[in-house]
Protein backbone atom coordinates (compact mmCIF):
# COMPACT_ATOMS: atom_id res chain seq x y z
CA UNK A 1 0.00 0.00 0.00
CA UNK A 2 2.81 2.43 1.12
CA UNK A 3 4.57 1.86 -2.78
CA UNK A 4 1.09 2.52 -4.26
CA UNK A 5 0.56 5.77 -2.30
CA UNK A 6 4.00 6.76 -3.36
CA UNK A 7 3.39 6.07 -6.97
CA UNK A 8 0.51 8.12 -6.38
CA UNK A 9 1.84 11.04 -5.39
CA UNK A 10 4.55 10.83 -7.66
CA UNK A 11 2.34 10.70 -10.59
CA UNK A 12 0.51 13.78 -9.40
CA UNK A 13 3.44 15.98 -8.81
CA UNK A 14 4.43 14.61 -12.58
CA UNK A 15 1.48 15.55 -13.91
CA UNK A 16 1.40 19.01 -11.91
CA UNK A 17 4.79 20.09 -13.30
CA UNK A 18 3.60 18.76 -17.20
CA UNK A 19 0.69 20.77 -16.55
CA UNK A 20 2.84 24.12 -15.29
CA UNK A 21 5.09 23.20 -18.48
CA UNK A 22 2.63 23.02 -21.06
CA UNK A 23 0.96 26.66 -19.27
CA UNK A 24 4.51 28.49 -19.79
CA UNK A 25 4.69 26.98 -22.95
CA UNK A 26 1.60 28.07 -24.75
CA UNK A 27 2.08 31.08 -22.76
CA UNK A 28 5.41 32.26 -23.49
CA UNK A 29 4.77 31.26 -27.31
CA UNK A 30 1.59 33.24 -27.60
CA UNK A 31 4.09 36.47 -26.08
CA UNK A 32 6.85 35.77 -27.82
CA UNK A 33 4.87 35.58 -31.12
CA UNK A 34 5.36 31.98 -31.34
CA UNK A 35 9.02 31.87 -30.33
CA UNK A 36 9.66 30.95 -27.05
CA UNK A 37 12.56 31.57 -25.37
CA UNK A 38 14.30 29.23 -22.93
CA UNK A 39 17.85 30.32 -20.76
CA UNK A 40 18.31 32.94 -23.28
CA UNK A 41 17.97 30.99 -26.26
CA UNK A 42 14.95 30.80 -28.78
CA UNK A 43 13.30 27.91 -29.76
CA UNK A 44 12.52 27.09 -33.37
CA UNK A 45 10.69 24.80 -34.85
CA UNK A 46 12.05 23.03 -38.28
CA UNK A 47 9.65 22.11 -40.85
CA UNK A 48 11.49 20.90 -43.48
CA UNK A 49 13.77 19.11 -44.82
CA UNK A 50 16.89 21.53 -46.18
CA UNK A 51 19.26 20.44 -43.23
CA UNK A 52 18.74 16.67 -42.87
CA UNK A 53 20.45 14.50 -41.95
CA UNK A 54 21.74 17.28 -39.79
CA UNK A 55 18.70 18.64 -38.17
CA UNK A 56 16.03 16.05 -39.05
CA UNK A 57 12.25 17.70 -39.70
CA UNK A 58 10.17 17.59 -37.17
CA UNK A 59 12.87 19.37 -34.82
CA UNK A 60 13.08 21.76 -32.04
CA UNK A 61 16.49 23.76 -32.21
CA UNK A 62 17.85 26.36 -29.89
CA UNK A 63 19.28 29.60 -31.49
CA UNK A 64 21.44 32.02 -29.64
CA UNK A 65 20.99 35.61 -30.60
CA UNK A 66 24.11 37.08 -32.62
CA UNK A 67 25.18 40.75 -31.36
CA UNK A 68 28.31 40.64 -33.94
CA UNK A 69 27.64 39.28 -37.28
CA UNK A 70 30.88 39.91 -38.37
CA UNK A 71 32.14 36.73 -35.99
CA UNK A 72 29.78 34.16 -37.89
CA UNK A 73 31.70 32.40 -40.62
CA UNK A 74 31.40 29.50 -43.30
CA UNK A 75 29.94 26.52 -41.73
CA UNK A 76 27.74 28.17 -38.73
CA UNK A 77 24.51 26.99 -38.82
CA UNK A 78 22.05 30.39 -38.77
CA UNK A 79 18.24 31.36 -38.62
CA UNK A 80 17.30 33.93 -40.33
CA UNK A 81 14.32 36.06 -42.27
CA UNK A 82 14.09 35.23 -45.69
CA UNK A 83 15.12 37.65 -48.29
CA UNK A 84 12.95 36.76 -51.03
CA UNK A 85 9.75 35.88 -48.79
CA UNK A 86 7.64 38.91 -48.40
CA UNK A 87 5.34 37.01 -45.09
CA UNK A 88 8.91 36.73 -43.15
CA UNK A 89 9.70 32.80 -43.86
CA UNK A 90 12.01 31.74 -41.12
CA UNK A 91 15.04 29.71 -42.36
CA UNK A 92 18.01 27.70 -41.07
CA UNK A 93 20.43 27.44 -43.53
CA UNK A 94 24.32 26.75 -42.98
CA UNK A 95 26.89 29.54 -44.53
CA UNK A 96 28.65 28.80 -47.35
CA UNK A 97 30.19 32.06 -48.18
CA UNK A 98 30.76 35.52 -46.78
CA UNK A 99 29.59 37.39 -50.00
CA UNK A 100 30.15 40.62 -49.16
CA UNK A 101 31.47 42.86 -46.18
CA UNK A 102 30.25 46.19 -47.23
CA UNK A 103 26.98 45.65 -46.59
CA UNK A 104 27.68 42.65 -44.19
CA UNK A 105 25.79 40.00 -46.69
CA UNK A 106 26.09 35.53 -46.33
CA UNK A 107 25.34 32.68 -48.82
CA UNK A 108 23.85 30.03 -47.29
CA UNK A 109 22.32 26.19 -48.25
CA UNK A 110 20.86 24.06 -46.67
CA UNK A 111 22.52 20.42 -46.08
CA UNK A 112 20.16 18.47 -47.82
CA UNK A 113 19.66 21.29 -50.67
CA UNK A 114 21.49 20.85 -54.38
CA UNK A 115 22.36 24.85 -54.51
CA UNK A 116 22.33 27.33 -52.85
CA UNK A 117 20.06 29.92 -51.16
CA UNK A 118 19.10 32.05 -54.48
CA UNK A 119 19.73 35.48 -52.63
CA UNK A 120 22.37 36.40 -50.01
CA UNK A 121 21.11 37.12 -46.42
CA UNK A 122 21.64 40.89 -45.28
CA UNK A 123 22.98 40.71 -41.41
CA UNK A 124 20.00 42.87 -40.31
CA UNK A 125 17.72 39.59 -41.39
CA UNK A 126 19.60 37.12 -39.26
CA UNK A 127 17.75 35.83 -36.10
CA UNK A 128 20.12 33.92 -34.36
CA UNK A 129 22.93 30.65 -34.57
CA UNK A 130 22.34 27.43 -34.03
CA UNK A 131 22.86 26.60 -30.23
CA UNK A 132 23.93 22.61 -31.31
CA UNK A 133 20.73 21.96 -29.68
CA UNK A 134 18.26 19.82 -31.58
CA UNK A 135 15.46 18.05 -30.04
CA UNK A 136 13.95 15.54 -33.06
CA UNK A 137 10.29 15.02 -33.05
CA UNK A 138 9.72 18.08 -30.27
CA UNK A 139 8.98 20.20 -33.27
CA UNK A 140 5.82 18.36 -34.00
CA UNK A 141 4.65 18.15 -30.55
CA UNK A 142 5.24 22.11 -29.66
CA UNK A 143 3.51 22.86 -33.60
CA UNK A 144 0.43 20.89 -32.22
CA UNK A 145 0.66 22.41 -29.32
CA UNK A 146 0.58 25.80 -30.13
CA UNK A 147 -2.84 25.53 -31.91
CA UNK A 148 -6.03 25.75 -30.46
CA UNK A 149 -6.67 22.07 -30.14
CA UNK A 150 -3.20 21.68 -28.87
CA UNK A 151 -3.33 24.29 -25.88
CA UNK A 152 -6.61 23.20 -24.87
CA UNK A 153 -5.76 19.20 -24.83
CA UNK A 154 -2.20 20.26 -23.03
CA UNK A 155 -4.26 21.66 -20.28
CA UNK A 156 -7.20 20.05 -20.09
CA UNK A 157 -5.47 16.00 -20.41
CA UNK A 158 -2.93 17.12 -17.46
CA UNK A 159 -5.60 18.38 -15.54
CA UNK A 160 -8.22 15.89 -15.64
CA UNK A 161 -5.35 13.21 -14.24
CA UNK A 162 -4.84 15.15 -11.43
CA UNK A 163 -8.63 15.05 -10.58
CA UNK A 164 -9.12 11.02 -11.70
CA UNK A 165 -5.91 10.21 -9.46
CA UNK A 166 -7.24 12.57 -6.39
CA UNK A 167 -11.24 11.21 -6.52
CA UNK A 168 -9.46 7.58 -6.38
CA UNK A 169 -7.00 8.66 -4.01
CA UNK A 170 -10.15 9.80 -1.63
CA UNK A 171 -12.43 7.08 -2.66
CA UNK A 172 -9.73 4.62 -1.20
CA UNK A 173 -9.15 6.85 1.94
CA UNK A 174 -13.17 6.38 2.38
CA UNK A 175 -12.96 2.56 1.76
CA UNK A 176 -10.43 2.62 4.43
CA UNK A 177 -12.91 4.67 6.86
CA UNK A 178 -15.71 2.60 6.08
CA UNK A 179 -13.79 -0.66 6.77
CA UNK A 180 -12.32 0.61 10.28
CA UNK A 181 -15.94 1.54 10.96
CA UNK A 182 -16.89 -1.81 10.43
CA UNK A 183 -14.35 -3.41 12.18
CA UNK A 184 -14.38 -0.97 15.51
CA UNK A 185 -18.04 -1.77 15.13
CA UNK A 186 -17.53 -5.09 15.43
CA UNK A 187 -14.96 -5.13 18.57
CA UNK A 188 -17.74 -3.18 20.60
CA UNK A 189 -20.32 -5.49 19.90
């Protein structure tokens, strides 16, 4: 009985803190405009398939912000805002090239792509570098998440264990009651 309870109460506090997770989460993604930022590092979600096998789709990556473009060089891995994409299409791309200085400008390509990015990428568009974090199959979670479905399943699911495992947790404090009832009843008579 004493494992049980302890299983118990372990589960709940697990389910508390994935239930305080998932809150932040589609909190700080909803403030951050859908970039959340962890220890000073955004998160990113990668949805395609340019930098396999190196950052498989599907992905959550960490990108550190870059106060000095002019210390990125060929073979950093960077996020940045499209050139050529008037709705702001995020990118992670690897640099192939410094093409210019004067204006600060990169090539980039992506690992799994035959050429090359068809425009080079102004320093004022680039978001961040690539941390060397990569968390495979996060990216799907967090992108289900952060709809409406997602947000309201992440807090509802978490929530509704904690109220299942408390109702049995008091139903089998009652059983208990009842049965020392009985059996105090019992030694009396």
């Amino acid at each position: 009985m004493k494992v049980l309870k302890i299983i118990s109460r372990g589960l709940t506090v697990l389910l508390l803190i994935c239930l305080v997770f998932a809150a932040i989460l589609a909190i700080s993604s909803n403030l951050a405009g859908g970039t959340p930022k962890f220890f000073g590092k955004t998160m990113m979600i990668v949805l395609s398939g340019s930098m396999e096998p190196t950052i498989p789709t599907g992905s959550a990556i960490f990108v550190e912000e870059v106060t000095d473009p002019t210390q990125l060089k060929v073979g950093d891995v960077i996020t940045f805002e499209s050139p050529i994409h008037e709705n702001t299409r995020i990118i992670t791309h690897r640099i192939t090239e410094v093409a210019s200085t004067v204006p600060l400008e990169f090539i980039a390509q992506g690992d799994n792509n035959q050429a090359a990015d068809p425009m080079p990428i102004p320093a004022e568009n680039i978001l961040g570098k690539h941390s060397d974090i990569t968390v495979p199959y996060l990216g799907y979670v967090l992108s289900f998440l952060q709809s409406k479905k997602g947000i309201g399943l992440a807090l509802i699911i978490p929530g509704l264990l904690v109220i299942i495992l408390e109702v049995i947790s008091v139903w089998r404090m009652l059983g208990r009651m009842e049965s020392k009832e009985k059996t105090e009843t019992k030694s009396i008579a």
